[in-house]
PDB file of N, CA and C in Angstrom:
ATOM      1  N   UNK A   1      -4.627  55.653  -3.079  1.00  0.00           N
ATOM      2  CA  UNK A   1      -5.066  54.826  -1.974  1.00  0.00           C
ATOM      3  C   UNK A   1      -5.975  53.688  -2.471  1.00  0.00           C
ATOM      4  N   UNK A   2      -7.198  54.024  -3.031  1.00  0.00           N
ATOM      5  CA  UNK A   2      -7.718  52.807  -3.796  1.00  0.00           C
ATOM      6  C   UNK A   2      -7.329  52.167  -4.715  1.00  0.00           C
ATOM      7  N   UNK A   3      -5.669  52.522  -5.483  1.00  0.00           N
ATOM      8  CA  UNK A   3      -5.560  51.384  -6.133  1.00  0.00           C
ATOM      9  C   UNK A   3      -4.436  50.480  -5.275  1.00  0.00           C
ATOM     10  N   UNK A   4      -3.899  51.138  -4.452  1.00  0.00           N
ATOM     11  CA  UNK A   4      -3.324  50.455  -3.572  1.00  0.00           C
ATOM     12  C   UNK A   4      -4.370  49.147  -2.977  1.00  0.00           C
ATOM     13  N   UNK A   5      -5.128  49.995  -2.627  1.00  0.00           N
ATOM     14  CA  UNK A   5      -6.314  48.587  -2.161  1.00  0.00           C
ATOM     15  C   UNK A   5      -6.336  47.379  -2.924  1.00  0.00           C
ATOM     16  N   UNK A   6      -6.869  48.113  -4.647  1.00  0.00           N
ATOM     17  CA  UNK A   6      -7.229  47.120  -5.006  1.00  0.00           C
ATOM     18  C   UNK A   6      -6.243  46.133  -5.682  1.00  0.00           C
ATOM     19  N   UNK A   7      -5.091  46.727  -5.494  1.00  0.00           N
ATOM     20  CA  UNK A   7      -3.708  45.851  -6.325  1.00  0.00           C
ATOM     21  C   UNK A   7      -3.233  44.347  -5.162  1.00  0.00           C
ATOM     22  N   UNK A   8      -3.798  45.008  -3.501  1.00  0.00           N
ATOM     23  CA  UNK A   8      -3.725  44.027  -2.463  1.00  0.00           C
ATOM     24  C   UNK A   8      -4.360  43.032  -3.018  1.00  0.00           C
ATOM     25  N   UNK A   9      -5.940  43.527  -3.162  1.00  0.00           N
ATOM     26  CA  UNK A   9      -6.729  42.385  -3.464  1.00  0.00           C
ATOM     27  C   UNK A   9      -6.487  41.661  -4.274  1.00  0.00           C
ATOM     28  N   UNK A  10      -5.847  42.319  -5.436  1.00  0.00           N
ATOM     29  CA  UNK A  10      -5.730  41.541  -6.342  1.00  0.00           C
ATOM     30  C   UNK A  10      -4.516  40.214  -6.257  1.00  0.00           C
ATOM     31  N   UNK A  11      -3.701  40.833  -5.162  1.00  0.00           N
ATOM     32  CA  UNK A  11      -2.890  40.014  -5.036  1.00  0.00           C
ATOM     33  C   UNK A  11      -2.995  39.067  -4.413  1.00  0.00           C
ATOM     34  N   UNK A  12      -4.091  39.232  -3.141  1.00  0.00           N
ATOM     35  CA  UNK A  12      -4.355  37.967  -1.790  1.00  0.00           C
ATOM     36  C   UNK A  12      -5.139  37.073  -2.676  1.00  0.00           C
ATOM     37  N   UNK A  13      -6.214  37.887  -3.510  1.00  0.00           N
ATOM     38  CA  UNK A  13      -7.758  37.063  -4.097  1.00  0.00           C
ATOM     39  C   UNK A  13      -7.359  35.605  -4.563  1.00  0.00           C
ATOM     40  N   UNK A  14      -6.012  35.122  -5.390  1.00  0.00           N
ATOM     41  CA  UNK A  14      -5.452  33.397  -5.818  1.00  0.00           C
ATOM     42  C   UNK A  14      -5.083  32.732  -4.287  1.00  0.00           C
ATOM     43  N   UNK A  15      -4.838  34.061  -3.394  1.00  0.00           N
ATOM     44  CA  UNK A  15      -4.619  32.858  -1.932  1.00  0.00           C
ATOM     45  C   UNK A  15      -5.697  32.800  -1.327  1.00  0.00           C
ATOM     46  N   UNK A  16      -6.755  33.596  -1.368  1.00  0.00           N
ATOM     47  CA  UNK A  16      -7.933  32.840  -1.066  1.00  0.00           C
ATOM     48  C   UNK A  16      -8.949  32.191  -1.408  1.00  0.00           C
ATOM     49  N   UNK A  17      -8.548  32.096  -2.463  1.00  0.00           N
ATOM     50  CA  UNK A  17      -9.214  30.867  -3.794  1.00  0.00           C
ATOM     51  C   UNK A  17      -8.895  29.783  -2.906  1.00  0.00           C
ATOM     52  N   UNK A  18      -7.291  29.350  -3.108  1.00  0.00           N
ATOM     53  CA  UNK A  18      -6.882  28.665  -2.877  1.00  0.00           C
ATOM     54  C   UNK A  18      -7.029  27.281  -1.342  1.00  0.00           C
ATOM     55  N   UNK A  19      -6.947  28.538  -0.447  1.00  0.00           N
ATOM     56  CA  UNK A  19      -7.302  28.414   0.957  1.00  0.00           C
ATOM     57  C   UNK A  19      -8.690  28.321   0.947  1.00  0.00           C
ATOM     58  N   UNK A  20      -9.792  28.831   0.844  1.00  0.00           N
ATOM     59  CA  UNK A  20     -11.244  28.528   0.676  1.00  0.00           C
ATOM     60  C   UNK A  20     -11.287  26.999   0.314  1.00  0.00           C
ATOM     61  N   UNK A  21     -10.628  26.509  -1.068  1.00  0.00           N
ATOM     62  CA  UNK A  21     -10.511  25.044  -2.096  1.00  0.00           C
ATOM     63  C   UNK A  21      -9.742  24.342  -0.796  1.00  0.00           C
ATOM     64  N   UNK A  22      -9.247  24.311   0.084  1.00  0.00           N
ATOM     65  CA  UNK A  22      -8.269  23.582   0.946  1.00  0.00           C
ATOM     66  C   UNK A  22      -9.186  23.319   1.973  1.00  0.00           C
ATOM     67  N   UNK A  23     -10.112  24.155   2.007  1.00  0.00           N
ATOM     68  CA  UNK A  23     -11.006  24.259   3.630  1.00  0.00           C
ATOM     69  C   UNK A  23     -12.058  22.983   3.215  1.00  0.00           C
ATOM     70  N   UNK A  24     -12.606  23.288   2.161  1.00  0.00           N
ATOM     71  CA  UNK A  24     -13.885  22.448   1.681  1.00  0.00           C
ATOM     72  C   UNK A  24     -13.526  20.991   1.255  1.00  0.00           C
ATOM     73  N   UNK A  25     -12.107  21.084   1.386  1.00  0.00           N
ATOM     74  CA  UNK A  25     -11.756  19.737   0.883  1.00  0.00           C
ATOM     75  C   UNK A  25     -11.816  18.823   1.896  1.00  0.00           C
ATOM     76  N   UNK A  26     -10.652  19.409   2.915  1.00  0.00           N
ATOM     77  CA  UNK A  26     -10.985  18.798   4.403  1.00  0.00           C
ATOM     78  C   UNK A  26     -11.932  18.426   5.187  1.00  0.00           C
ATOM     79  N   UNK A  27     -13.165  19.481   5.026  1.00  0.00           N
ATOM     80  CA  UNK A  27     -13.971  19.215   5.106  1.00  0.00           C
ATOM     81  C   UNK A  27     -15.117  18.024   4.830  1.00  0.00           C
ATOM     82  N   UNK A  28     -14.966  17.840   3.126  1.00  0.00           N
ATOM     83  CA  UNK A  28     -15.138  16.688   2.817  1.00  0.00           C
ATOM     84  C   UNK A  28     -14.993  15.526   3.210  1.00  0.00           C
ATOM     85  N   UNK A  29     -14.013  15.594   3.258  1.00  0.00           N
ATOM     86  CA  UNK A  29     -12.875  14.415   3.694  1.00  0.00           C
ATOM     87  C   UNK A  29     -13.381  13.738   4.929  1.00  0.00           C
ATOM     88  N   UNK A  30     -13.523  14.745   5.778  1.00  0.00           N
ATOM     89  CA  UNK A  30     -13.887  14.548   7.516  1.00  0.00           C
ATOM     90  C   UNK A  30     -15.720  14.007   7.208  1.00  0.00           C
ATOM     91  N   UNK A  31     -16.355  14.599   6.426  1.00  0.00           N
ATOM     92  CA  UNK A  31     -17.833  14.030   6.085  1.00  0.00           C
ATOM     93  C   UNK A  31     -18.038  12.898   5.580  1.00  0.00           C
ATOM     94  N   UNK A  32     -16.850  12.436   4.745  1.00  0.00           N
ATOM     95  CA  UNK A  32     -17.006  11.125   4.454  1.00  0.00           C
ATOM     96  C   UNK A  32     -16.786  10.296   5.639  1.00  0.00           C
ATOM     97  N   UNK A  33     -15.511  10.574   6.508  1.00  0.00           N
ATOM     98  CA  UNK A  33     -15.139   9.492   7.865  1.00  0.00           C
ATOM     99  C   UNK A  33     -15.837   9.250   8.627  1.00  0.00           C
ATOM    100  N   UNK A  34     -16.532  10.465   8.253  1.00  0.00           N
ATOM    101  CA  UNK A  34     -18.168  10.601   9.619  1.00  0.00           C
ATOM    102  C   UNK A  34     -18.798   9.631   9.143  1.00  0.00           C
ATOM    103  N   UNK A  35     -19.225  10.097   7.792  1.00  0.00           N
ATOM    104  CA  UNK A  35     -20.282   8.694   7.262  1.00  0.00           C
ATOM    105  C   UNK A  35     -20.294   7.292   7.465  1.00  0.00           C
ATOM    106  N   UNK A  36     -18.659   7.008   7.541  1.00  0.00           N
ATOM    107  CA  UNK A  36     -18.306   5.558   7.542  1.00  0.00           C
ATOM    108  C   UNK A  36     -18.420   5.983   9.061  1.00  0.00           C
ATOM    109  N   UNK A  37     -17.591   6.486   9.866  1.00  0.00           N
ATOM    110  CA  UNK A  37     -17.915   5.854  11.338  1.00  0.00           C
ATOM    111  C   UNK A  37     -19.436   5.640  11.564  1.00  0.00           C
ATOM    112  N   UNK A  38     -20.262   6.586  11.077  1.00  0.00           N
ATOM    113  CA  UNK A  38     -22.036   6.517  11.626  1.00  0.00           C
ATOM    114  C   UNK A  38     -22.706   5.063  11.489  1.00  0.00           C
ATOM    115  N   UNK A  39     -21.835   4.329   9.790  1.00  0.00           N
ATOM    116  CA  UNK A  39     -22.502   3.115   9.369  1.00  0.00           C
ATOM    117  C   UNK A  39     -21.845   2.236  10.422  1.00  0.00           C
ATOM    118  N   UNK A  40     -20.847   1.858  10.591  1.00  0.00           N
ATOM    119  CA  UNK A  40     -19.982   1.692  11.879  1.00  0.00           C
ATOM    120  C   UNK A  40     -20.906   1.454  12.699  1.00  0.00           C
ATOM    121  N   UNK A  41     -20.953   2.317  13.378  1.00  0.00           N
ATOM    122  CA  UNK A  41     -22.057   2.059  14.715  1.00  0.00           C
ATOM    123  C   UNK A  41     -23.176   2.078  14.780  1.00  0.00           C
ATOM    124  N   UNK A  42     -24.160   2.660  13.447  1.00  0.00           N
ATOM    125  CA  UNK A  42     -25.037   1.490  13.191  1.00  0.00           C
ATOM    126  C   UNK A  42     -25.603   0.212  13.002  1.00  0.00           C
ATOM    127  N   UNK A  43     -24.407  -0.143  12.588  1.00  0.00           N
ATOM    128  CA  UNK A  43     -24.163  -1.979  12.436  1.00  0.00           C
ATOM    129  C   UNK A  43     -24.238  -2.620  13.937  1.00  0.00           C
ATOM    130  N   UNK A  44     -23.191  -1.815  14.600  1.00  0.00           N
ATOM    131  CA  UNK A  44     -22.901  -2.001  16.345  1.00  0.00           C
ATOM    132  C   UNK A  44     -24.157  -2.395  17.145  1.00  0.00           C
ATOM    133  N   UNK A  45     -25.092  -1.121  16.829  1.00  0.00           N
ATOM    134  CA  UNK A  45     -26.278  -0.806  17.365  1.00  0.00           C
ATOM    135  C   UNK A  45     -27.289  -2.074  17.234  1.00  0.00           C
ATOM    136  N   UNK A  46     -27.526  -2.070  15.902  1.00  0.00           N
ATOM    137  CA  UNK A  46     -28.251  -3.137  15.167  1.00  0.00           C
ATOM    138  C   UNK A  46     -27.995  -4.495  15.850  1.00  0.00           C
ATOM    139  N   UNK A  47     -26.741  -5.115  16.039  1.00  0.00           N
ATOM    140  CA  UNK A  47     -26.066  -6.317  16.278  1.00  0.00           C
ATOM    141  C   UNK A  47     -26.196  -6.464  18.142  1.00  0.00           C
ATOM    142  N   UNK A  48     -25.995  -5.273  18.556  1.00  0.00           N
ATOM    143  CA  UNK A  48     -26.213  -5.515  19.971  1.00  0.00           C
ATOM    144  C   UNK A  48     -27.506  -5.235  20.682  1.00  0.00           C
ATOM    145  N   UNK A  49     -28.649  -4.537  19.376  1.00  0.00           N
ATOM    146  CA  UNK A  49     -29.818  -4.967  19.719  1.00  0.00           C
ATOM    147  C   UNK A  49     -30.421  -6.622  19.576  1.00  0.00           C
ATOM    148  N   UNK A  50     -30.050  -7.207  18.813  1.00  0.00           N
ATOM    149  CA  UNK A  50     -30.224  -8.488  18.154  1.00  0.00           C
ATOM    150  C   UNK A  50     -29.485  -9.537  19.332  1.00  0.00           C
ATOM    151  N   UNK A  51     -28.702  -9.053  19.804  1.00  0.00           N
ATOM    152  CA  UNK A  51     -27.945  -9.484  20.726  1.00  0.00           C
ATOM    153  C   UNK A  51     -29.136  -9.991  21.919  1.00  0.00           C
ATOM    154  N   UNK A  52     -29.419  -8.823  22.698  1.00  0.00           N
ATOM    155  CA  UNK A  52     -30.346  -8.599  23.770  1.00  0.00           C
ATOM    156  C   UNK A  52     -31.346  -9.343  23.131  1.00  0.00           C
ATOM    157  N   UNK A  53     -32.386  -9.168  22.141  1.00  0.00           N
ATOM    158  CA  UNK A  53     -33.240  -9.991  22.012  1.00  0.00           C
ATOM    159  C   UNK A  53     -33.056 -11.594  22.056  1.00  0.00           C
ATOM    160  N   UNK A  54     -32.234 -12.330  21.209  1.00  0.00           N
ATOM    161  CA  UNK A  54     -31.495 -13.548  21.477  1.00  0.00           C
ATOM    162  C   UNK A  54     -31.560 -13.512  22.889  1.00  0.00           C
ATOM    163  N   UNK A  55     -31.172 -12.911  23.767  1.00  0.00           N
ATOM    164  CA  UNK A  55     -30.957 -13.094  25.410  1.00  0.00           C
ATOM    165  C   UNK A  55     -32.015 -13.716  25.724  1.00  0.00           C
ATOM    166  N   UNK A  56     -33.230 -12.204  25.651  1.00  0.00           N
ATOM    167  CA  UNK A  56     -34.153 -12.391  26.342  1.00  0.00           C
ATOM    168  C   UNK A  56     -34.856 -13.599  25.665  1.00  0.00           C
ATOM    169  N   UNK A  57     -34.857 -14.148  24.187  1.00  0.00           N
ATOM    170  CA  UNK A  57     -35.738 -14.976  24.047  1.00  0.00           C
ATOM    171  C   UNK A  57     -35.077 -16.845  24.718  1.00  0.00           C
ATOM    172  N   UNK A  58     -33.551 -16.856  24.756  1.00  0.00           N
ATOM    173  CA  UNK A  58     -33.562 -17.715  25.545  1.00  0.00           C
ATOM    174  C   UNK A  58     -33.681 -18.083  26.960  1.00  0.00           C
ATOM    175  N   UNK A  59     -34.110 -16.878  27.405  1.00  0.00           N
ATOM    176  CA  UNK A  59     -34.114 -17.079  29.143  1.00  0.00           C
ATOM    177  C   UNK A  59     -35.642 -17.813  29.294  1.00  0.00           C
TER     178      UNK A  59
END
């Protein structure tokens, strides 16, 4: 019975290497897009504060 176990494990353990390495990648991936969208709409932010001020200082 336990080597049955452990011959499973031994067999799943490269697919969940694998799958773990697939998760963190995506992951990545999605942290970088974040990053760029955040600078994105920081810029937005920045520009349509600058905006409003321009307003108010020509009224």
């Amino acid at each position: 019975m336990k080597e049955d176990l452990f011959t499973a494990f031994i067999f799943i353990f490269p697919f969940l290497i694998i799958a773990i390495t697939i998760w963190i990648r995506i992951i990545k991936v999605n942290s970088n897009i974040q990053v760029e969208q955040n600078k994105e709409i920081i810029e937005l932010l920045k520009k349509n504060s600058q905006d409003k001020d321009e307003i108010k200082i020509n009224e």
